[in-house]
PDB file of N, CA and C in Angstrom:
ATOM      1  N   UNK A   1     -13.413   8.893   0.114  1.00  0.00           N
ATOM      2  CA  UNK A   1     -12.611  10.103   0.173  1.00  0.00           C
ATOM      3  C   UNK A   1     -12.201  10.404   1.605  1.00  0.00           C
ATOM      4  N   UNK A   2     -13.305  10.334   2.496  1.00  0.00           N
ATOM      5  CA  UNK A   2     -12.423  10.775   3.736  1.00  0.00           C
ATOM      6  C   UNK A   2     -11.380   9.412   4.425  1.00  0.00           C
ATOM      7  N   UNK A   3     -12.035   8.275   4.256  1.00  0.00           N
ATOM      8  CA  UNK A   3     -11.072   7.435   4.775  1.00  0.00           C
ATOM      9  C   UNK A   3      -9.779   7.560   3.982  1.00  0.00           C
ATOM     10  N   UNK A   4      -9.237   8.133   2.774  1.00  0.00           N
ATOM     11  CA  UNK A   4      -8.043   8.227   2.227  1.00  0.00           C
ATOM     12  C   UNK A   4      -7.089   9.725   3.256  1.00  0.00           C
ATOM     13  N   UNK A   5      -8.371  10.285   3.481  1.00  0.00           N
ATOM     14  CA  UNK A   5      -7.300  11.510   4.038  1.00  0.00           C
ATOM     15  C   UNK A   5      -7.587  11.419   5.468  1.00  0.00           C
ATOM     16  N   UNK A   6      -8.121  10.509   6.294  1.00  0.00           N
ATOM     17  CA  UNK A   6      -7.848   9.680   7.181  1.00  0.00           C
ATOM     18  C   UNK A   6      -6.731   8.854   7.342  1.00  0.00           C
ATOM     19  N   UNK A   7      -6.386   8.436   6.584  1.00  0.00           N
ATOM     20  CA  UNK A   7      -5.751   7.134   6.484  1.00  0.00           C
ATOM     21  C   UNK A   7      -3.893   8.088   6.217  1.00  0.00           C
ATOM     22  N   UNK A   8      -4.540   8.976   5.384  1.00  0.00           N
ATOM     23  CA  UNK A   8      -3.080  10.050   5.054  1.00  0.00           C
ATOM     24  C   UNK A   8      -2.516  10.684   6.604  1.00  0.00           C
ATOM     25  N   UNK A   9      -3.521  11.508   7.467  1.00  0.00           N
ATOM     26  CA  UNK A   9      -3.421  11.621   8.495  1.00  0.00           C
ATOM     27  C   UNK A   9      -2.427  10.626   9.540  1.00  0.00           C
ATOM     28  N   UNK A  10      -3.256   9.268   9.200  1.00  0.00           N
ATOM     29  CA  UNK A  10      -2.452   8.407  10.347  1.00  0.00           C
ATOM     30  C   UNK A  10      -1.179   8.147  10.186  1.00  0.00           C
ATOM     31  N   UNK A  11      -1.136   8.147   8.950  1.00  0.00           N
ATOM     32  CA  UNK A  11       0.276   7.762   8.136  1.00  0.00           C
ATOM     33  C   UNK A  11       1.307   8.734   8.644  1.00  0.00           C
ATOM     34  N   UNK A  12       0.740  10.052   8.492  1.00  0.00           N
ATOM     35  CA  UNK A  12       1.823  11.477   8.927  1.00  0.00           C
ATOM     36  C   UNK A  12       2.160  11.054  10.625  1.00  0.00           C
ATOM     37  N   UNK A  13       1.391  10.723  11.247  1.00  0.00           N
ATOM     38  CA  UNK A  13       1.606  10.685  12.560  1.00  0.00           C
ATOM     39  C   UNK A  13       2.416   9.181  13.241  1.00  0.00           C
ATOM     40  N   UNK A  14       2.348   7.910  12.687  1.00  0.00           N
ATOM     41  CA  UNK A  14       2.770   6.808  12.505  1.00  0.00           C
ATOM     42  C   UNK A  14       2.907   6.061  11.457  1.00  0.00           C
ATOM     43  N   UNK A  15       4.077   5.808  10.817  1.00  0.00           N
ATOM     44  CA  UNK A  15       4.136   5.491   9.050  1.00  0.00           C
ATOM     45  C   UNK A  15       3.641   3.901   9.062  1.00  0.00           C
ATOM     46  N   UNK A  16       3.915   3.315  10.116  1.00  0.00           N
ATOM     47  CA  UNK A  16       3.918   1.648  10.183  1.00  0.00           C
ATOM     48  C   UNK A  16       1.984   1.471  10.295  1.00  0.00           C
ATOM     49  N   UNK A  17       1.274   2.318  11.591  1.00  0.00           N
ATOM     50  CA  UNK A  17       0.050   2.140  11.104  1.00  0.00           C
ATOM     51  C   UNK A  17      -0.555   2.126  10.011  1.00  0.00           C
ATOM     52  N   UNK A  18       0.076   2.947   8.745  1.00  0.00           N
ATOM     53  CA  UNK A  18      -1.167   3.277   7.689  1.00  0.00           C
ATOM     54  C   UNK A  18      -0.745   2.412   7.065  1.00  0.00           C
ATOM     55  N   UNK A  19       0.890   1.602   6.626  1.00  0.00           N
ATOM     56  CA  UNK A  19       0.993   0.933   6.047  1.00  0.00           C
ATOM     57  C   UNK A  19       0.187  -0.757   6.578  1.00  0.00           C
ATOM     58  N   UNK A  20       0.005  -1.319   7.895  1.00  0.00           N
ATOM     59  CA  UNK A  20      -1.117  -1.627   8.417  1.00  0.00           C
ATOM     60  C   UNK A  20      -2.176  -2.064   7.811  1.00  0.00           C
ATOM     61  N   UNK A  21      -2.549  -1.178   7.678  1.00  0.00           N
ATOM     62  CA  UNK A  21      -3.901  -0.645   7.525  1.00  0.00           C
ATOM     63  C   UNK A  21      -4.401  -1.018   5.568  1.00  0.00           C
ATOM     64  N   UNK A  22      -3.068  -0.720   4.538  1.00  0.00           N
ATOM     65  CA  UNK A  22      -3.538  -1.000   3.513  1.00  0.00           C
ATOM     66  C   UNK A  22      -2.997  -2.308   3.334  1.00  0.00           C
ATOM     67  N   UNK A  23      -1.617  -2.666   3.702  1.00  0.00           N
ATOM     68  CA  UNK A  23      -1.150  -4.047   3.457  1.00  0.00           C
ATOM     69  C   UNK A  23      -1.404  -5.322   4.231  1.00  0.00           C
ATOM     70  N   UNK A  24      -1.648  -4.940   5.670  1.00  0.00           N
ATOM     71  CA  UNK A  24      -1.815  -5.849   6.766  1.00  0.00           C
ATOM     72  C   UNK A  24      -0.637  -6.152   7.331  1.00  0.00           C
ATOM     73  N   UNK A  25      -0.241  -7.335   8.169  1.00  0.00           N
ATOM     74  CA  UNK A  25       0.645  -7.642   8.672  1.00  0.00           C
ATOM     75  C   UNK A  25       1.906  -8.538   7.634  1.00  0.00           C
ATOM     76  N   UNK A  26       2.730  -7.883   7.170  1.00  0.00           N
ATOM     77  CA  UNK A  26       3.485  -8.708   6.148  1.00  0.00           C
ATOM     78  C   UNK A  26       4.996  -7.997   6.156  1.00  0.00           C
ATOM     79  N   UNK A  27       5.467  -8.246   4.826  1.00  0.00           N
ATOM     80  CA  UNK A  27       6.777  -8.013   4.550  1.00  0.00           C
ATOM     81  C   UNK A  27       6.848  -6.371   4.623  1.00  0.00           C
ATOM     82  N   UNK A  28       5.696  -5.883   3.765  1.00  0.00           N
ATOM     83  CA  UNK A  28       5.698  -4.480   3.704  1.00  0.00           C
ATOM     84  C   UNK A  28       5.290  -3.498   5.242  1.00  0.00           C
ATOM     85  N   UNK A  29       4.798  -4.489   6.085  1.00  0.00           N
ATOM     86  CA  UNK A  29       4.786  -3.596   7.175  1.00  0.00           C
ATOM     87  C   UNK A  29       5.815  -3.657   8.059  1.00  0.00           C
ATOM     88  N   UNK A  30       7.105  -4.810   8.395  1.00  0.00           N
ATOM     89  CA  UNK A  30       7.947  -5.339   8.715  1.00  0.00           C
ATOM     90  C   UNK A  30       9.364  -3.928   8.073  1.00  0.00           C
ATOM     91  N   UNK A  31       9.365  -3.984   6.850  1.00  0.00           N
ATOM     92  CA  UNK A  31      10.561  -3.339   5.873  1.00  0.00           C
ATOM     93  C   UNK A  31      10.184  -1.847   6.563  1.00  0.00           C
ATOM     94  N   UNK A  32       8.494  -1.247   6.659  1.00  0.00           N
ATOM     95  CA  UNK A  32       8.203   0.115   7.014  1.00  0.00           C
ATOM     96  C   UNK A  32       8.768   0.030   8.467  1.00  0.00           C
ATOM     97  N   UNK A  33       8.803  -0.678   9.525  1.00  0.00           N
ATOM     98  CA  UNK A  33       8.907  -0.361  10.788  1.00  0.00           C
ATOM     99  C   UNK A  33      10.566  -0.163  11.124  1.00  0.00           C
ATOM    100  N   UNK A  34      11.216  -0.965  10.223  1.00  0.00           N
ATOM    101  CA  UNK A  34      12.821  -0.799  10.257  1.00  0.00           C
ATOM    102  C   UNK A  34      13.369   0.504   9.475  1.00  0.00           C
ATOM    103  N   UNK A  35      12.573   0.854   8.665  1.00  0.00           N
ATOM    104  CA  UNK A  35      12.877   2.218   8.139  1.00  0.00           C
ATOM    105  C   UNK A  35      11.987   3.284   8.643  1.00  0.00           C
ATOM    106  N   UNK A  36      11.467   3.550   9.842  1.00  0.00           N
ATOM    107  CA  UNK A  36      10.773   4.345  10.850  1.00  0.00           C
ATOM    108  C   UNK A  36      11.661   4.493  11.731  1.00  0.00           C
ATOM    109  N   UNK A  37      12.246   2.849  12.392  1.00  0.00           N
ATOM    110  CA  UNK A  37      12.927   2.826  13.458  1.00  0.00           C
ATOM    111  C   UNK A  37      14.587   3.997  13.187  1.00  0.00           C
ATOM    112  N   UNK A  38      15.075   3.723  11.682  1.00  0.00           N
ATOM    113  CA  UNK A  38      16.226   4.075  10.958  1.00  0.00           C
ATOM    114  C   UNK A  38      16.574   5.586  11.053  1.00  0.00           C
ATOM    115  N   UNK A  39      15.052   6.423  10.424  1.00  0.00           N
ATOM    116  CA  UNK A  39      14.477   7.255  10.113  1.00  0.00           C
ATOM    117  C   UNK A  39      13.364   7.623  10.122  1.00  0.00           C
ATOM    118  N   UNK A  40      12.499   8.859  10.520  1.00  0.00           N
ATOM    119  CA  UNK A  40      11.072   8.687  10.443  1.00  0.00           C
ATOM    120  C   UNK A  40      10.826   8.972   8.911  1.00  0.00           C
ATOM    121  N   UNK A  41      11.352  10.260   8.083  1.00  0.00           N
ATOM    122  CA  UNK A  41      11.458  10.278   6.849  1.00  0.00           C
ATOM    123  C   UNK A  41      10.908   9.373   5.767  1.00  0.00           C
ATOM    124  N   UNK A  42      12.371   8.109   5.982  1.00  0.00           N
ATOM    125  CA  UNK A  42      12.298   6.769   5.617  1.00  0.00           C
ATOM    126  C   UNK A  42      11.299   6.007   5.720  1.00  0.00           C
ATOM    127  N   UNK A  43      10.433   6.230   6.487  1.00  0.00           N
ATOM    128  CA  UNK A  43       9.460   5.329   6.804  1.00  0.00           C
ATOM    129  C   UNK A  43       8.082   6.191   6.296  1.00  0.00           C
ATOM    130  N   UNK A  44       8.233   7.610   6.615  1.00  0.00           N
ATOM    131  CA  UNK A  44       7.058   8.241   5.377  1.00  0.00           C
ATOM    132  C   UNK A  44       7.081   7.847   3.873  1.00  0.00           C
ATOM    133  N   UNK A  45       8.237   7.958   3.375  1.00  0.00           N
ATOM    134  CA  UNK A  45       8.427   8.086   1.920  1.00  0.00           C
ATOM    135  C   UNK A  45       8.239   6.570   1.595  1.00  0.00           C
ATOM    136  N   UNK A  46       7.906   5.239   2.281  1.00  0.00           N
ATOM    137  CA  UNK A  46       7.736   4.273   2.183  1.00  0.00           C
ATOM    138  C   UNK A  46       6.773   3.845   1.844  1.00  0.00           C
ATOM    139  N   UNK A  47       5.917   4.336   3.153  1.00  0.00           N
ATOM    140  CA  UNK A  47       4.510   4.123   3.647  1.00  0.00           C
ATOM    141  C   UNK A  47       3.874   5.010   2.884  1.00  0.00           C
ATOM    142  N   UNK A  48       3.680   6.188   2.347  1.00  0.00           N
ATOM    143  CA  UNK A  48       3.112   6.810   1.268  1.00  0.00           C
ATOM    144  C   UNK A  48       3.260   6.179  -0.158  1.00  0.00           C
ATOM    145  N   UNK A  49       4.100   5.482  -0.530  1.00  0.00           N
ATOM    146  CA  UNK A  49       4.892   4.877  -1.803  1.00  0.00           C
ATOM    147  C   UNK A  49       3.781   3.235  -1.802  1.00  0.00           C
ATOM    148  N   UNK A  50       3.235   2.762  -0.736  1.00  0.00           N
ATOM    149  CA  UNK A  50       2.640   1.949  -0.538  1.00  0.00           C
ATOM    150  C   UNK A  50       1.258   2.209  -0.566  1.00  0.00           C
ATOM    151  N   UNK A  51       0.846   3.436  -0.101  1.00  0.00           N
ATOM    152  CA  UNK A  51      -0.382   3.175  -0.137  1.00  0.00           C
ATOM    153  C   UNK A  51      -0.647   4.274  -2.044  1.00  0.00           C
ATOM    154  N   UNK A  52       0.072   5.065  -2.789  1.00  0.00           N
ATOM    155  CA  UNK A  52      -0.009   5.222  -3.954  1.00  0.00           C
ATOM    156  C   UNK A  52      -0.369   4.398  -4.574  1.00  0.00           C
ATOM    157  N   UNK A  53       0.899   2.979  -4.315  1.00  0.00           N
ATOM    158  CA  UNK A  53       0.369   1.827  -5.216  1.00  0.00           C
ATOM    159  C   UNK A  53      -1.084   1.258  -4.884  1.00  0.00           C
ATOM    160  N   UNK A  54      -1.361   1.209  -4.024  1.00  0.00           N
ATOM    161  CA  UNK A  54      -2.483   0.258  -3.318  1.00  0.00           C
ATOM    162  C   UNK A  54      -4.058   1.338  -4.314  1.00  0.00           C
ATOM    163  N   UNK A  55      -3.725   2.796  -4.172  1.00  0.00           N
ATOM    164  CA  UNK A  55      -5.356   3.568  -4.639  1.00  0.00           C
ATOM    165  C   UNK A  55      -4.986   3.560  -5.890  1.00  0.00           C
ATOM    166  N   UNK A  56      -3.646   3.557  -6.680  1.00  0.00           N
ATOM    167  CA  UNK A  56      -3.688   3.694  -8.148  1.00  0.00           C
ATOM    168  C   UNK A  56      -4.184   2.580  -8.671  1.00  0.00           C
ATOM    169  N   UNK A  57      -3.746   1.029  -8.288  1.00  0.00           N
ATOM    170  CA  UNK A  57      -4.203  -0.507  -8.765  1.00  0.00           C
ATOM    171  C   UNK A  57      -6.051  -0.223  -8.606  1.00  0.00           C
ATOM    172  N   UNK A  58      -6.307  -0.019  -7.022  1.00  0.00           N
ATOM    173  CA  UNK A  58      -7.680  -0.013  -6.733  1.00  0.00           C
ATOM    174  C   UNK A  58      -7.910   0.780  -7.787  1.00  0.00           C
ATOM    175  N   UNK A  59      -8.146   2.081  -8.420  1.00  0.00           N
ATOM    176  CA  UNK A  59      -8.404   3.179  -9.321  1.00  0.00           C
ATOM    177  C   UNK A  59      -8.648   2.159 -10.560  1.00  0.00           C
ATOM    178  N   UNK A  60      -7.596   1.778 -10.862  1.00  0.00           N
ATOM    179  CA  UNK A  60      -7.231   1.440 -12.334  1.00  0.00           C
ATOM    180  C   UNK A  60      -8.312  -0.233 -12.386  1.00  0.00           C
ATOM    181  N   UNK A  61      -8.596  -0.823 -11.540  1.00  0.00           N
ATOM    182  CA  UNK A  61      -9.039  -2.043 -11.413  1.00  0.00           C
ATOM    183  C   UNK A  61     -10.930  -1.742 -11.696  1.00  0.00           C
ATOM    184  N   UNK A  62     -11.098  -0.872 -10.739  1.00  0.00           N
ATOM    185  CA  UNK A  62     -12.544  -0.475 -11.095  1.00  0.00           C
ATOM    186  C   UNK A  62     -12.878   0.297 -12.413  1.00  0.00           C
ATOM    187  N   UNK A  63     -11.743   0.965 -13.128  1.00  0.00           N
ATOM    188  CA  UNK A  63     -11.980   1.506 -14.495  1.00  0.00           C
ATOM    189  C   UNK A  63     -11.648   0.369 -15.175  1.00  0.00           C
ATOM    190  N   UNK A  64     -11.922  -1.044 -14.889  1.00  0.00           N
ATOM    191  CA  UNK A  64     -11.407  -2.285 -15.516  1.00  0.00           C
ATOM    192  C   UNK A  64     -10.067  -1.998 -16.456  1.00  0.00           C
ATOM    193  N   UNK A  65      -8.819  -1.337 -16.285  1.00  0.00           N
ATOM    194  CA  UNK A  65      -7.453  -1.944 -16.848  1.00  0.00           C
ATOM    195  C   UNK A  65      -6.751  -2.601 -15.853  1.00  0.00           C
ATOM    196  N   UNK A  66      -6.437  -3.511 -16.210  1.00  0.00           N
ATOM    197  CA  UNK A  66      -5.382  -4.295 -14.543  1.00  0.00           C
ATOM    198  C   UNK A  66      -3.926  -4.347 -15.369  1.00  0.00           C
ATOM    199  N   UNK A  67      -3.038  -3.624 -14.818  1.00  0.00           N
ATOM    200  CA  UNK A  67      -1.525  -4.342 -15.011  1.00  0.00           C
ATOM    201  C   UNK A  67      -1.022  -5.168 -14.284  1.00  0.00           C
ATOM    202  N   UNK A  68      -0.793  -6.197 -15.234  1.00  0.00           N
ATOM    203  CA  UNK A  68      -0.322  -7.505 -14.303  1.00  0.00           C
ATOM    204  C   UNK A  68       1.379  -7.340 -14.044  1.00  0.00           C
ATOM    205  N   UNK A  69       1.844  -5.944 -14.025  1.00  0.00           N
ATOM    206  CA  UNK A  69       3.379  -6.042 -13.530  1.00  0.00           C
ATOM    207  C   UNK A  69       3.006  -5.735 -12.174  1.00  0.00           C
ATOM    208  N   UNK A  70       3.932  -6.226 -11.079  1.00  0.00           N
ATOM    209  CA  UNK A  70       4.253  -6.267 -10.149  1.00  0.00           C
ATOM    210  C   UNK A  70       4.777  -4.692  -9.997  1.00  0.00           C
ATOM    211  N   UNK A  71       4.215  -4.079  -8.668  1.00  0.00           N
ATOM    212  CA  UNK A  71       4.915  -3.117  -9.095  1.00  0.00           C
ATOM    213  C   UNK A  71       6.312  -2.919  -8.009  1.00  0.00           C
ATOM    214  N   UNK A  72       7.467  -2.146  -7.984  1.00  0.00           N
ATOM    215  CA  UNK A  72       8.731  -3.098  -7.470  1.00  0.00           C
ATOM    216  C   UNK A  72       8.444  -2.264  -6.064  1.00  0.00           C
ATOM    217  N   UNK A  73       9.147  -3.034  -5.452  1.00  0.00           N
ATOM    218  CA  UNK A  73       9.582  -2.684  -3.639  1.00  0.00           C
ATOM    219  C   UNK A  73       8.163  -3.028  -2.973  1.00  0.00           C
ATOM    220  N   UNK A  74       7.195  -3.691  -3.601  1.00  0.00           N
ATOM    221  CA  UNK A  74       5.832  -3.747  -2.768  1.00  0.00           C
ATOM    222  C   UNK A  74       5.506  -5.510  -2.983  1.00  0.00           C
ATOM    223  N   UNK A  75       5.563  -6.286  -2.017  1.00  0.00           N
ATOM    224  CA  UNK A  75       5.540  -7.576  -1.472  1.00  0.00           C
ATOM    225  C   UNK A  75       4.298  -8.045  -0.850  1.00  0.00           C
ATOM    226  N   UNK A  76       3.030  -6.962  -0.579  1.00  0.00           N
ATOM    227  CA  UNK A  76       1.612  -7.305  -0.659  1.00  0.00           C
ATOM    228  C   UNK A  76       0.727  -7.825  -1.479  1.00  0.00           C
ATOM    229  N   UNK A  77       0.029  -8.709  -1.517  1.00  0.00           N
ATOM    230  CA  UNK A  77      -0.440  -9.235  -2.992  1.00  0.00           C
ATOM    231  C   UNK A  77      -1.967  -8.413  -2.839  1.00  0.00           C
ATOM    232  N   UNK A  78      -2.279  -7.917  -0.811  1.00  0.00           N
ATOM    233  CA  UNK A  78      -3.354  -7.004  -1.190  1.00  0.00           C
ATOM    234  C   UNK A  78      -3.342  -5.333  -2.039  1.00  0.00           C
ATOM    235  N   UNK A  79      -2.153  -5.263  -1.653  1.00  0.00           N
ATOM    236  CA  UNK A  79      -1.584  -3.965  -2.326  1.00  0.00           C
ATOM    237  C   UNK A  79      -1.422  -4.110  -3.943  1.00  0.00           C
ATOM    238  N   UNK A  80      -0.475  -5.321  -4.247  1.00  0.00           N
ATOM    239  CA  UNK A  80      -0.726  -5.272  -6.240  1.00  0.00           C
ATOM    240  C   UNK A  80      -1.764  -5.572  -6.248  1.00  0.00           C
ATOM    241  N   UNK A  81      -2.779  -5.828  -5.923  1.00  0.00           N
ATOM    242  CA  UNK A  81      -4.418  -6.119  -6.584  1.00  0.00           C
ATOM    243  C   UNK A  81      -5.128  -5.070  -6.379  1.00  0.00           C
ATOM    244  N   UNK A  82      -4.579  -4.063  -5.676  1.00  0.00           N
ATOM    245  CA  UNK A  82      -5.847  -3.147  -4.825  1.00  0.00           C
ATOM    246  C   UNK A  82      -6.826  -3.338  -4.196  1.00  0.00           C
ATOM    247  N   UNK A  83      -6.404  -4.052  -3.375  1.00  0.00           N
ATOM    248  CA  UNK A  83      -7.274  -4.656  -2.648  1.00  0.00           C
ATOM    249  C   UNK A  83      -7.990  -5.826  -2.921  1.00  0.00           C
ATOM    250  N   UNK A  84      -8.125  -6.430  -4.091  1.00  0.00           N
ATOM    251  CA  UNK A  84      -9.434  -7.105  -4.573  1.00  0.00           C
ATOM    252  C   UNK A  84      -8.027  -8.556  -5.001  1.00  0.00           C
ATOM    253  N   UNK A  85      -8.770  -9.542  -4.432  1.00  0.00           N
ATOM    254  CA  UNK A  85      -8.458 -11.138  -4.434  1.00  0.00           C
ATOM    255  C   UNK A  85      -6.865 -11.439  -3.642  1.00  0.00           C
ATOM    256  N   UNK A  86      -6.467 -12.711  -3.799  1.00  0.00           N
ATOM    257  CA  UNK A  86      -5.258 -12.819  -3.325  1.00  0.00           C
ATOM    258  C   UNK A  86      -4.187 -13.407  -4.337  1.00  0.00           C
ATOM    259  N   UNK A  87      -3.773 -12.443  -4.918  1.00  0.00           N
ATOM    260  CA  UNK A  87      -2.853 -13.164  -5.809  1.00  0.00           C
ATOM    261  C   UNK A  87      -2.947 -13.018  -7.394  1.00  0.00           C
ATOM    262  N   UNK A  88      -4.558 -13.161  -7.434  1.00  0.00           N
ATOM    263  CA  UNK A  88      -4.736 -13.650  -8.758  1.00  0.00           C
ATOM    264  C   UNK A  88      -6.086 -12.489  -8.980  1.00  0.00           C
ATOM    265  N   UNK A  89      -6.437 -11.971 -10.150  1.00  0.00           N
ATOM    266  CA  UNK A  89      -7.641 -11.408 -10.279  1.00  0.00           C
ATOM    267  C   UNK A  89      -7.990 -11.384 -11.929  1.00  0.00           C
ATOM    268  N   UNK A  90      -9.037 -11.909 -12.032  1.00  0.00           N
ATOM    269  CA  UNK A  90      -9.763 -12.455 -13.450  1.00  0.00           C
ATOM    270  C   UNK A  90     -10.264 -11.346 -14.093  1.00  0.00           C
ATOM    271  N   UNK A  91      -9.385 -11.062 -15.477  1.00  0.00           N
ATOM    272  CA  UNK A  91      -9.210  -9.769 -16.403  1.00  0.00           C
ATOM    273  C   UNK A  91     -10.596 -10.207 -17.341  1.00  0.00           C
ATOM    274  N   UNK A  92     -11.674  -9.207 -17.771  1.00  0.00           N
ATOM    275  CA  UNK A  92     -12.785  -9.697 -18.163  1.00  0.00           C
ATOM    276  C   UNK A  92     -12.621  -9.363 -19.780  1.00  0.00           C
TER     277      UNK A  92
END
């Protein structure tokens, strides 16, 4: 709990860190820094939109349902898994 409203914090103050922080260094932190640079707005409504997906998958993964849709505009495979494996994660 507090690292989420930690993590919300950093996000308000730099959108490209928090996205960072849940996706790592990739497409999705690349797309956030050009829509920061664009707009800061743009780059909140991004970077919040990223890390939603990232605690709803995590959420939904530990109550064991996994949706295996992709969910759209997000190009992290740590983000569609919620964190957990790379790519692939074994439905029990």
């Amino acid at each position: 709990m507090i690292s989420a409203i930690l993590l919300i914090i950093i996000t308000i103050l730099v959108p490209p860190i928090g996205v960072f922080l849940v996706a790592g260094c990739g497409a999705d932190l690349l797309i956030n820094i050009l829509l920061t640079l664009l707009g800061y707005f743009p780059g909140h409504i991004h970077a919040f939109y990223i890390e939603y997906v990232y605690y709803k998958r995590r959420d939904e993964a530990r109550a064991g349902f996994y949706d295996s849709r992709p969910a759209p505009g997000v190009y992290s495979d740590r983000v569609q898994n919620g964190g957990r494996g790379y790519g692939t994660m074994a439905t029990a």
